[in-house]
N, C-alpha and C. Protein backbone atom coordinates (compact mmCIF):
# COMPACT_ATOMS: atom_id res chain seq x y z
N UNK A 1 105.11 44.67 24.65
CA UNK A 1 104.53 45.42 25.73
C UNK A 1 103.07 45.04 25.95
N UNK A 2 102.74 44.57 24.65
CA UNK A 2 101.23 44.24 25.13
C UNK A 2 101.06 43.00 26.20
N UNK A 3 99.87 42.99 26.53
CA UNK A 3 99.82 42.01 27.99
C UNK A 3 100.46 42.01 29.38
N UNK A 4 100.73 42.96 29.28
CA UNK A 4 102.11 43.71 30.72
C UNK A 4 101.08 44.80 31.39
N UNK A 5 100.24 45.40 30.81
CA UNK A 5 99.80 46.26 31.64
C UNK A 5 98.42 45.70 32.65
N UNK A 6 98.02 44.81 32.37
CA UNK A 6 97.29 44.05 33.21
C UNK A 6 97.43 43.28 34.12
N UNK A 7 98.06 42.58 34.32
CA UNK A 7 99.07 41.94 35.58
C UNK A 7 99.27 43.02 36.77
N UNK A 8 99.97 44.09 35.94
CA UNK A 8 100.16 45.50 37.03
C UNK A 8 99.26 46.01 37.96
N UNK A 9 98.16 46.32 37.10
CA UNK A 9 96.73 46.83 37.47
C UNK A 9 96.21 45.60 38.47
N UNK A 10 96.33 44.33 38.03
CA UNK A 10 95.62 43.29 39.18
C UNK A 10 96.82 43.58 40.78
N UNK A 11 97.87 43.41 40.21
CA UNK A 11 98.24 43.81 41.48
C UNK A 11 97.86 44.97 42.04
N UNK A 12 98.20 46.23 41.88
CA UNK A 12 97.62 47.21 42.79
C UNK A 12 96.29 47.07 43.06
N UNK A 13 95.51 46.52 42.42
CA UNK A 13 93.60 46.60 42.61
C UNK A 13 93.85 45.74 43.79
N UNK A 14 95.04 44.71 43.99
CA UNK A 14 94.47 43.26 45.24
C UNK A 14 95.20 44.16 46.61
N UNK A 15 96.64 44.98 46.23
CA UNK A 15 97.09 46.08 47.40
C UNK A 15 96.50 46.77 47.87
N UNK A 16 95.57 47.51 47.12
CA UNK A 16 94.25 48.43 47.63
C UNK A 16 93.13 48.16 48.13
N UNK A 17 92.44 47.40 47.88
CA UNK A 17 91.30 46.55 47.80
C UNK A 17 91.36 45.66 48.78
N UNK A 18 92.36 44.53 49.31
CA UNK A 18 92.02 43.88 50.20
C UNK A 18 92.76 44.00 51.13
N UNK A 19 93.68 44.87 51.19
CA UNK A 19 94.60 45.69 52.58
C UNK A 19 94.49 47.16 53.40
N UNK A 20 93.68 47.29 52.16
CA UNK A 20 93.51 49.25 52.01
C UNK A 20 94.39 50.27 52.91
N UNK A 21 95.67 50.31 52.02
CA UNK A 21 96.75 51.21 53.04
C UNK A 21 96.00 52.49 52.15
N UNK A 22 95.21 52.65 51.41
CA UNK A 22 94.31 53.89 51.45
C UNK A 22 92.99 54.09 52.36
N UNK A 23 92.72 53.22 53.14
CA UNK A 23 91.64 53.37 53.80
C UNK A 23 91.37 53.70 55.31
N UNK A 24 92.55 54.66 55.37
CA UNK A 24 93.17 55.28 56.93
C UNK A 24 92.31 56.62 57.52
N UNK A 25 91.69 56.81 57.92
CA UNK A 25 91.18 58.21 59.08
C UNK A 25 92.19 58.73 59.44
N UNK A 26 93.47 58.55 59.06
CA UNK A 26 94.67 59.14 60.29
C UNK A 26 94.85 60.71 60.04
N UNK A 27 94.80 61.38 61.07
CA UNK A 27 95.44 62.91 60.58
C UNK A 27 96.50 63.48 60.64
N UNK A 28 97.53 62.68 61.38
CA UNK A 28 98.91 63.10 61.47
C UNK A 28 99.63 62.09 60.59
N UNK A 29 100.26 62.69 60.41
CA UNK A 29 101.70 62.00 59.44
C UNK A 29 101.93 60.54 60.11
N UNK A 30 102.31 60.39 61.50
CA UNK A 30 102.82 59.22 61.66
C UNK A 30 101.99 58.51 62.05
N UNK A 31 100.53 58.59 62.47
CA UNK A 31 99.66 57.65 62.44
C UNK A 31 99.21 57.42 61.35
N UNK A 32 99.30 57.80 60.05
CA UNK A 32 99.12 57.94 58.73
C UNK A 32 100.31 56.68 58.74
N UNK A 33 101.31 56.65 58.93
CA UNK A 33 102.62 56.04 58.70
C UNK A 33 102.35 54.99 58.92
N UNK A 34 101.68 54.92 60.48
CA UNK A 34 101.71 53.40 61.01
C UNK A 34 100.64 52.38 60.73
N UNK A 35 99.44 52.88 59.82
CA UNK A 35 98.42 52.37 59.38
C UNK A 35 99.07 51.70 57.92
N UNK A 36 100.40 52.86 56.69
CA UNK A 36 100.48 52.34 55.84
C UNK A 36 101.34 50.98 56.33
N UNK A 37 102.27 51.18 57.38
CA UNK A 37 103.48 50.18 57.70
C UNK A 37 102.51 49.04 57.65
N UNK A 38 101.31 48.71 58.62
CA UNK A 38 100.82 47.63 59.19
C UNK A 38 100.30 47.25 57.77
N UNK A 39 99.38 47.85 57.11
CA UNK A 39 99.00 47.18 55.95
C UNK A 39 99.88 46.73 54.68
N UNK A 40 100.96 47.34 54.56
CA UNK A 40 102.07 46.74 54.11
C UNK A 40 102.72 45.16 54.43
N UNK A 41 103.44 45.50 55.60
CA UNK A 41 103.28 44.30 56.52
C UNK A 41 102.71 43.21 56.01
N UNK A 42 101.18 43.53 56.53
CA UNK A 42 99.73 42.15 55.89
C UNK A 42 100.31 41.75 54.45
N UNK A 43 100.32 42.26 53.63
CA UNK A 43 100.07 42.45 52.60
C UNK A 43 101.89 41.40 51.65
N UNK A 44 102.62 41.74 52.56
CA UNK A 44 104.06 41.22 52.15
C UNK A 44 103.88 39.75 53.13
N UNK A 45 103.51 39.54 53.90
CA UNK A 45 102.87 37.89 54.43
C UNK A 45 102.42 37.60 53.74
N UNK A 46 101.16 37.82 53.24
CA UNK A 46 99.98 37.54 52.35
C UNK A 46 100.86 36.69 51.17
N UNK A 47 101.45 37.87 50.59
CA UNK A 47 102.19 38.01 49.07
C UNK A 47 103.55 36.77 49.43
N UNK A 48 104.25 36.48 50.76
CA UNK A 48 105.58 35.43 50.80
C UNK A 48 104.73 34.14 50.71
N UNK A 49 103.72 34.07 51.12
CA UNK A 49 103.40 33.07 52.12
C UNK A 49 102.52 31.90 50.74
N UNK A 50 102.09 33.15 49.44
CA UNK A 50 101.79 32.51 48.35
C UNK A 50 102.46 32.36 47.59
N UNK A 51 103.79 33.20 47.53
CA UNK A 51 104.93 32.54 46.70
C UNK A 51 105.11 31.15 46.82
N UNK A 52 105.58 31.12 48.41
CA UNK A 52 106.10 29.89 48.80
C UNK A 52 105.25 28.39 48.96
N UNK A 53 103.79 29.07 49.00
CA UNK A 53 102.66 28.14 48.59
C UNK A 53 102.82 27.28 46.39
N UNK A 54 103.18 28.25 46.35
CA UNK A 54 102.90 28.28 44.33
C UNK A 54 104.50 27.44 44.10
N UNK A 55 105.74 27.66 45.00
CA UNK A 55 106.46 27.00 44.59
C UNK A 55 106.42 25.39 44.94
N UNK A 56 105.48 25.09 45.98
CA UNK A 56 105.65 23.60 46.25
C UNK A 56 104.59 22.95 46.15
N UNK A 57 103.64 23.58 45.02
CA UNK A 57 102.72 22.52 44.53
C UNK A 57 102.61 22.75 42.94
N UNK A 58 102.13 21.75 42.03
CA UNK A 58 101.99 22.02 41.15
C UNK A 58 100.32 22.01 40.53
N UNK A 59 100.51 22.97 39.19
CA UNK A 59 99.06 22.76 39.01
C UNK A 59 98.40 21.49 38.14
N UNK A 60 97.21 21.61 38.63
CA UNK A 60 96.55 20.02 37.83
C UNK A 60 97.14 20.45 36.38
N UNK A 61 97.05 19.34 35.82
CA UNK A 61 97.02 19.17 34.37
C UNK A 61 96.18 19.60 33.73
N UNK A 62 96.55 20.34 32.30
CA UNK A 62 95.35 20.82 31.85
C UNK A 62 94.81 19.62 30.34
N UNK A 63 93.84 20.45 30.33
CA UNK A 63 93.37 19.21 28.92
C UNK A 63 94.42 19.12 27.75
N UNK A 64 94.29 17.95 27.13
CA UNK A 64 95.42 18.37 25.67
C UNK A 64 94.22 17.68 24.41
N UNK A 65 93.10 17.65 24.50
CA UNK A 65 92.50 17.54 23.93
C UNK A 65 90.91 18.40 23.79
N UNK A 66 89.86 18.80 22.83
CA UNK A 66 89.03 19.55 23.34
C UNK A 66 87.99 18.15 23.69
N UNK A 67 87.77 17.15 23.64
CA UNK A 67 86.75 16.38 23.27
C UNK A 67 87.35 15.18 24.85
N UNK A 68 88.41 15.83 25.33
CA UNK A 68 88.75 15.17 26.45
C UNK A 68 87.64 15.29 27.91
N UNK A 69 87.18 14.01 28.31
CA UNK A 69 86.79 13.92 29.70
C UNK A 69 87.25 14.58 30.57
N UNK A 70 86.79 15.36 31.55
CA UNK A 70 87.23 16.06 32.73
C UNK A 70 87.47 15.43 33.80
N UNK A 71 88.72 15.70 34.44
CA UNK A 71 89.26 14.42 35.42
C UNK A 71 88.23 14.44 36.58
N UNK A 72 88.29 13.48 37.03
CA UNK A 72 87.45 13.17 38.64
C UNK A 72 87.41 14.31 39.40
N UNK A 73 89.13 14.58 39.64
CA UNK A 73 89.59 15.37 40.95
C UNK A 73 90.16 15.90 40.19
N UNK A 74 89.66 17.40 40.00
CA UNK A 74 90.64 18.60 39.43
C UNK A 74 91.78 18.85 40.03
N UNK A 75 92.02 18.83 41.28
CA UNK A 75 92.87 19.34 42.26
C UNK A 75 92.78 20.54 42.96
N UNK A 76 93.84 21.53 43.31
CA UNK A 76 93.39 22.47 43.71
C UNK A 76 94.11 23.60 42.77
N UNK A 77 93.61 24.91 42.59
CA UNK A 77 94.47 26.02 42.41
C UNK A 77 95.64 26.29 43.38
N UNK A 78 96.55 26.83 42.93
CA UNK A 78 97.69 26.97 43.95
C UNK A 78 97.13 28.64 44.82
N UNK A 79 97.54 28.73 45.71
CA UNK A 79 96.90 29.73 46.88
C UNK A 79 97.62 31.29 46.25
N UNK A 80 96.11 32.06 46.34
CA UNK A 80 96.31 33.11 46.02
C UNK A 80 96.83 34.21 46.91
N UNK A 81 97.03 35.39 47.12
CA UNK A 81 97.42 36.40 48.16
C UNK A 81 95.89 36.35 48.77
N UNK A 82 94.62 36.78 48.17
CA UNK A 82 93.34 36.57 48.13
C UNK A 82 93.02 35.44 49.15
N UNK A 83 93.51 34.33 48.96
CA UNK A 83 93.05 32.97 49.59
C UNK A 83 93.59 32.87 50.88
N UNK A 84 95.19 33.24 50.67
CA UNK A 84 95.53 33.29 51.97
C UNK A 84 95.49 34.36 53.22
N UNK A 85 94.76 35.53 52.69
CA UNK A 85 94.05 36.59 53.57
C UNK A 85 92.66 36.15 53.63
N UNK A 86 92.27 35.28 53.04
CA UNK A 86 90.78 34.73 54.09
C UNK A 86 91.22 33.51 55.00
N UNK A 87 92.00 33.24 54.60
CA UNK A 87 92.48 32.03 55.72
C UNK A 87 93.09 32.64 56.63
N UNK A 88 93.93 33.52 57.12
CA UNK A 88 94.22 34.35 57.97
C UNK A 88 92.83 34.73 58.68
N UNK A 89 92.05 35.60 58.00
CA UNK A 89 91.35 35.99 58.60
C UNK A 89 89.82 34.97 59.30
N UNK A 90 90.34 33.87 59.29
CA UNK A 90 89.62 32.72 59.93
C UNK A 90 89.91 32.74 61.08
N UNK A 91 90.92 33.53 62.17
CA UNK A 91 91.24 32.99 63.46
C UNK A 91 90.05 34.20 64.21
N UNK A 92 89.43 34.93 63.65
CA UNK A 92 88.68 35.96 64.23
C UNK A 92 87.43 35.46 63.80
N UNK A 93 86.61 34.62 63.07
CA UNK A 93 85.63 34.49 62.53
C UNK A 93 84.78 33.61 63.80
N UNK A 94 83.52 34.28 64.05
CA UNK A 94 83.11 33.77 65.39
C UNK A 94 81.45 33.01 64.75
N UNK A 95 80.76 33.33 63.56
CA UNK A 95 79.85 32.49 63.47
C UNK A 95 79.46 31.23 63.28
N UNK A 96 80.63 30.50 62.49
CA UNK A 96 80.82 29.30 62.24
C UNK A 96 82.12 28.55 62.54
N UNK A 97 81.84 27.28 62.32
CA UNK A 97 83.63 26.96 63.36
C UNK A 97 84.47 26.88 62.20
N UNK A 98 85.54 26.67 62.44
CA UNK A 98 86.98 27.12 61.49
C UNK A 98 86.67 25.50 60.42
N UNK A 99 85.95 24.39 60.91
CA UNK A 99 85.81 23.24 59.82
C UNK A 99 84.85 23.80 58.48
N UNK A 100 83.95 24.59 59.05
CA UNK A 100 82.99 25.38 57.84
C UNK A 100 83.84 25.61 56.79
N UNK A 101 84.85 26.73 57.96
CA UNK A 101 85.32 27.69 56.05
C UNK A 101 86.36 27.19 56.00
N UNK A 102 86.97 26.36 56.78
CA UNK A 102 88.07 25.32 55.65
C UNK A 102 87.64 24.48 55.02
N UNK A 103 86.30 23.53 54.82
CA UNK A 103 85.58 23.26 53.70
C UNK A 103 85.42 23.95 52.85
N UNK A 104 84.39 24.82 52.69
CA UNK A 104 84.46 25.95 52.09
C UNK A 104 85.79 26.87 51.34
N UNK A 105 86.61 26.97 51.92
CA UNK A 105 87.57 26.90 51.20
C UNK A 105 88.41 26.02 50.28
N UNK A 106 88.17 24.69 50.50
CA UNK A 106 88.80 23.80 49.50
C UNK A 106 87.55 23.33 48.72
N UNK A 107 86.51 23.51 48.90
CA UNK A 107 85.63 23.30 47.70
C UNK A 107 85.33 24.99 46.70
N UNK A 108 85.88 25.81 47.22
CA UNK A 108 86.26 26.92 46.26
C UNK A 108 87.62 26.49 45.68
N UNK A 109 88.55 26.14 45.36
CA UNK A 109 90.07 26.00 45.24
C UNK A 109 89.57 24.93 44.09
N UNK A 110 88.64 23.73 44.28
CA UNK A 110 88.55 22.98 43.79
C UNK A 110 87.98 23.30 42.30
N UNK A 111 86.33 24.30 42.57
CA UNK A 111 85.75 24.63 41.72
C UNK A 111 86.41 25.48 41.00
N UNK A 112 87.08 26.05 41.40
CA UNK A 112 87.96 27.35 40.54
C UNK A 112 89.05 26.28 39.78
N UNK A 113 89.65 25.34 40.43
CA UNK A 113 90.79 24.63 39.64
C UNK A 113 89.66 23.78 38.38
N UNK A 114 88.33 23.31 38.56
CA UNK A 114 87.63 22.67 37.38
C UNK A 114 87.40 23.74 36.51
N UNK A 115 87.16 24.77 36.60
CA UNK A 115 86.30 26.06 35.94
C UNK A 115 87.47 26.27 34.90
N UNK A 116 88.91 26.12 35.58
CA UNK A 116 89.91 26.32 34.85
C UNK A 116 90.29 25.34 34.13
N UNK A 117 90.10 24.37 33.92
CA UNK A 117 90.00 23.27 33.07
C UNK A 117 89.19 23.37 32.52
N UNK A 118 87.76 23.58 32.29
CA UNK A 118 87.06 23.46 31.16
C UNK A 118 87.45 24.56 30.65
N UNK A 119 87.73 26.03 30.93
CA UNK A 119 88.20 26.91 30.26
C UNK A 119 89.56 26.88 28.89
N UNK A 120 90.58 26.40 29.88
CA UNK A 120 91.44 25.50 29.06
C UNK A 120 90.70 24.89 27.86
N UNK A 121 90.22 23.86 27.97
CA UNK A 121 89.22 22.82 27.05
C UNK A 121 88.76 23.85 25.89
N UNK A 122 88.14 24.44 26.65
CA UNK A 122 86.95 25.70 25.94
C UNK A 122 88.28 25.97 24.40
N UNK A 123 88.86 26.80 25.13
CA UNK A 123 90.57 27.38 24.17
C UNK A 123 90.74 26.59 23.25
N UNK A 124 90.77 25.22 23.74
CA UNK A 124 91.62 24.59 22.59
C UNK A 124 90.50 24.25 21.79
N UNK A 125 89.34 24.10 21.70
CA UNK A 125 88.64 23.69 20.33
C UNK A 125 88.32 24.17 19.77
N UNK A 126 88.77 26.12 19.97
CA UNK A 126 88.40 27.37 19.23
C UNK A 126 89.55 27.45 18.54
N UNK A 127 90.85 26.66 18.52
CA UNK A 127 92.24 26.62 17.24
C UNK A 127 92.26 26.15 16.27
């Protein structure tokens, strides 16, 4: 049982937090309803759309040594529910053009996929 209850908790913190079907003004029941439906909704896109992202890529390789060189090109992390609700929410973004934060987005993907490699690294020379 141990290590099970954290996984749980990240999920509801990313349901709440970046959809907020708690974050409704509504005072009647069914506008109450139709605020949880829609953020539900978001939230089950979000959640298919990174399944189906995570099944057709794989992740970089990790180190098998601690004293190993760090590759050139980490690659990328595979797309989070997180990642793909800021990429969604790129078709409304009016200060910069959509090449910004799709840079910006793959040089986050990138740094997060190195961070996770030296972390890896880190692990193994503490065995």
């Amino acid at each position: 049982m141990a290590g099970r209850r954290w996984p749980v908790e990240e999920d509801f913190q990313t349901g709440k937090d970046a959809f907020g079907p708690d974050h409704s003004q509504a005072r009647t029941h069914p506008a109450l309803l139709r605020h949880l439906v829609l953020a539900m909704a978001g939230l089950a896109v979000c959640s298919i759309t990174a399944a189906h992202a995570r099944l057709n890529t794989s992740p970089p390789p990790a180190p098998a040594d601690p004293n190993q060189a760090p590759p050139t090109d980490p690659g990328l992390i595979t797309l989070t529910v997180a990642e793909v609700k800021r990429l969604v929410n790129l078709f409304n973004r009016q200060w910069h053009g959509i090449e910004h934060h799709l840079r910006w987005h793959l040089w986050r993907r990138r740094h997060q996929a190195r961070a996770r490699w030296f972390h890896q690294r880190t692990r193994l020379s503490r065995r």
